[in-house]
Protein backbone atom coordinates (compact mmCIF):
# COMPACT_ATOMS: atom_id res chain seq x y z
CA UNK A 1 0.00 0.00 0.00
CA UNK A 2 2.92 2.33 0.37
CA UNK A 3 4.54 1.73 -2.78
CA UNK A 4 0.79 2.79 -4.55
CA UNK A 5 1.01 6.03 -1.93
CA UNK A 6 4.59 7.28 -3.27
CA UNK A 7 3.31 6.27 -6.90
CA UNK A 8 0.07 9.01 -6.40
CA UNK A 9 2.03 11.54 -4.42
CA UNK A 10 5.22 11.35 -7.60
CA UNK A 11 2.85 11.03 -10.11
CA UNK A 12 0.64 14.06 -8.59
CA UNK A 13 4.13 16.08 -8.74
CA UNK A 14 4.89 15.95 -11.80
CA UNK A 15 1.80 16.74 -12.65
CA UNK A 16 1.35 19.76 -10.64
CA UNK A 17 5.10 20.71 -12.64
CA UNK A 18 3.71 19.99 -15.72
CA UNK A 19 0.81 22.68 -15.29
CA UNK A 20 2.87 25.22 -13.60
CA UNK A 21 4.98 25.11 -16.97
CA UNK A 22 1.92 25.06 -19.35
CA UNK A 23 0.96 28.63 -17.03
CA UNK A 24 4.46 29.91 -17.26
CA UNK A 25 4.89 29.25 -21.05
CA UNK A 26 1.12 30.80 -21.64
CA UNK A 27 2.48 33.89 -19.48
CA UNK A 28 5.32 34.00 -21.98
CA UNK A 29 3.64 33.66 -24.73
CA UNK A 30 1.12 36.47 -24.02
CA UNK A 31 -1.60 33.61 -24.12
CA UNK A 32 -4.99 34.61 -22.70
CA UNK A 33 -3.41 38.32 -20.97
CA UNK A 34 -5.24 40.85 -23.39
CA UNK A 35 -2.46 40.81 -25.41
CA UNK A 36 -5.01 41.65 -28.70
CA UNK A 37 -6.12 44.74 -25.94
CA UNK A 38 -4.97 48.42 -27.18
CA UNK A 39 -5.91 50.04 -30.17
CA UNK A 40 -4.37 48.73 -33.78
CA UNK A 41 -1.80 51.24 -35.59
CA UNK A 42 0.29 50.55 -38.87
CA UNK A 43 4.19 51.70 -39.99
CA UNK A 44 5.67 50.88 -43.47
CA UNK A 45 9.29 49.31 -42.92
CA UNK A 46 11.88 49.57 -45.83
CA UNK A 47 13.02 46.05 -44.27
CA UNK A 48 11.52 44.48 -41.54
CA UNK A 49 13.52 41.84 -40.95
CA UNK A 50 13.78 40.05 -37.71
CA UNK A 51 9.91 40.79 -36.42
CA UNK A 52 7.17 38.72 -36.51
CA UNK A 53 3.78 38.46 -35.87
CA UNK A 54 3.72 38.39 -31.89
CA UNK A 55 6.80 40.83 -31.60
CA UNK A 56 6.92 43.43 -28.63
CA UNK A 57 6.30 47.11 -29.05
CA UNK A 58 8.15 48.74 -26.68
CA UNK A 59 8.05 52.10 -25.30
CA UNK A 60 11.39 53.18 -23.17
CA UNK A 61 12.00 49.45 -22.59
CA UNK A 62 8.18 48.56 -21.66
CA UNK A 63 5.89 46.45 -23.80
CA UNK A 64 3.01 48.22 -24.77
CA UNK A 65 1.93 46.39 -27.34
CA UNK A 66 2.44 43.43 -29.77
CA UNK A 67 2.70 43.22 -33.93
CA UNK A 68 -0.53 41.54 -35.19
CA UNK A 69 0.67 41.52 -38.83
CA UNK A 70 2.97 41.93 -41.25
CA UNK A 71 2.15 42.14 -45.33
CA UNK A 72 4.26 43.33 -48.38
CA UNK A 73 2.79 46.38 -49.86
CA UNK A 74 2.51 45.58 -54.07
CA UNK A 75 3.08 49.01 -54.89
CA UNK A 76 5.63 50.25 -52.73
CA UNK A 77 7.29 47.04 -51.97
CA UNK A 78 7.69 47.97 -48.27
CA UNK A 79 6.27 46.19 -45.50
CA UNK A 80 3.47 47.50 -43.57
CA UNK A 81 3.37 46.15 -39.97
CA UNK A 82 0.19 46.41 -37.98
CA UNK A 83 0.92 46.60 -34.19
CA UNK A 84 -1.50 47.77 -30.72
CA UNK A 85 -1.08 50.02 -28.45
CA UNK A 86 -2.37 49.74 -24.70
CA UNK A 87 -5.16 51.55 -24.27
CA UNK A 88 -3.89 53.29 -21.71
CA UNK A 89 -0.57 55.01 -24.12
CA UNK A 90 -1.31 57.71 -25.70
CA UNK A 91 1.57 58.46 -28.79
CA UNK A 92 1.69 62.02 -29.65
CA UNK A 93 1.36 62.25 -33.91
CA UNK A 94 4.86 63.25 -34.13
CA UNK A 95 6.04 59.73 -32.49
CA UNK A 96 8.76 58.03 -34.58
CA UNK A 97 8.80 53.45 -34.75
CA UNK A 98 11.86 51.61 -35.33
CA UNK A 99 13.03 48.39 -35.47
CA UNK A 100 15.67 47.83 -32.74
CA UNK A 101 17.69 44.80 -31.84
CA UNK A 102 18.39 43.68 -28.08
CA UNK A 103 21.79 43.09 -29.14
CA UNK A 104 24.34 40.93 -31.01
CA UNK A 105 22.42 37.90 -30.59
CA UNK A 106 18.91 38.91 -29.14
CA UNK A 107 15.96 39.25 -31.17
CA UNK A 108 14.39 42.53 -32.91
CA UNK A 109 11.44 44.45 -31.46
CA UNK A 110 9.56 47.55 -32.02
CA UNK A 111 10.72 50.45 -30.45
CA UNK A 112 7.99 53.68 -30.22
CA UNK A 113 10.20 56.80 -29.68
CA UNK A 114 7.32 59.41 -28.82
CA UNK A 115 7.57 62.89 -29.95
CA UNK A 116 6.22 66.25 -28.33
CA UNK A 117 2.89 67.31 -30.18
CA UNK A 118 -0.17 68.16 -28.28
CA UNK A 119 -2.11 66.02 -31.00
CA UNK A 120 -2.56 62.04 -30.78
CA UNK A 121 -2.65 59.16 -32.70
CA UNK A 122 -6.07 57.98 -33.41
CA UNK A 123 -6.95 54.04 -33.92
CA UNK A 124 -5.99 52.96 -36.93
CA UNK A 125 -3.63 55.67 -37.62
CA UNK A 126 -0.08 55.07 -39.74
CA UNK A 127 3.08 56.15 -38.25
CA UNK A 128 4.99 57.90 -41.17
CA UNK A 129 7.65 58.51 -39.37
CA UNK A 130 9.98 55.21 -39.52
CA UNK A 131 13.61 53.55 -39.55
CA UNK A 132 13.74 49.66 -40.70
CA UNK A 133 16.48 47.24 -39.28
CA UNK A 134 19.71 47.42 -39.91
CA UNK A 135 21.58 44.26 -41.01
CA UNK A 136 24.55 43.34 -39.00
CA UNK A 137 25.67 41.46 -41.78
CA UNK A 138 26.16 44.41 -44.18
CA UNK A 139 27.39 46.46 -41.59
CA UNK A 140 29.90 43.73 -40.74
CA UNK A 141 31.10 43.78 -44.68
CA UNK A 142 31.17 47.70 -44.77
CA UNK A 143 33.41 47.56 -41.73
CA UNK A 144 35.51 44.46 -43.17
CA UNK A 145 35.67 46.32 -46.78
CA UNK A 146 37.02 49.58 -45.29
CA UNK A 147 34.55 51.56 -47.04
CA UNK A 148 36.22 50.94 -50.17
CA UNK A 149 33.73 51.49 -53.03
CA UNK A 150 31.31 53.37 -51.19
């Protein structure tokens, strides 16, 4: 009768661990916390490479927000990124978006550097104001090239 005992209480563990981690990875994830909560803007990108539907938008290091999608406009063959906004930020319509990188190896994110006008962006709104990511690759052959050729 013991043996069964130790067999429930283990096997009650590790399930107890194995929904803890299904919570933490949800938490993560951004799974059931509102994360579609804000109101929806859009920014055209010249590259937007390294962000992805899910991607933080971050405002002096905070998330705010999250992209919701990312499509290549036909005609001007730039991608337009839709992202929210927590309801609660208000972006003055001078505000500037750029794709920054956490560093050599970390991933990219959206960055919302605000501006100083007295007028706000509205939902659905486009930020004109934008700067694409930089490849560390070309940068990496400017540097190794000398500038030669430029």
């Amino acid at each position: 009768m013991s043996q069964n005992t130790t067999e429930v209480v283990v096997g009650g563990a590790v399930l107890a661990l194995a929904i803890g981690f299904a919570v933490y990875a949800g938490q993560i994830a951004g799974i059931g916390s509102g994360s579609g909560a804000g109101y929806p803007l859009s920014a055209s990108f010249r590259s937007a490479q390294g962000v992805n539907v899910g991607t933080d938008v971050r405002l002096a290091g905070v998330k705010v927000g999250s992209v919701t999608g990312i499509d290549l406009d036909a005609q001007t063959f730039r991608a337009v990124t839709r992202f929210t906004v927590a309801d609660h930020v208000t972006l003055p319509d001078d505000s500037s978006v750029v794709i920054s990188s956490e560093g050599l190896l970390g991933g990219n994110f959206v960055e919302i550097l605000p501006g100083g006008s007295p007028f706000n962006y509205e939902s659905g709104d486009e930020v004109l104001d934008t700067q694409g990511a930089v490849s560390l690759v070309s940068l990496l052959m400017k540097f190794v090239a000398g500038g030669e050729g430029s």
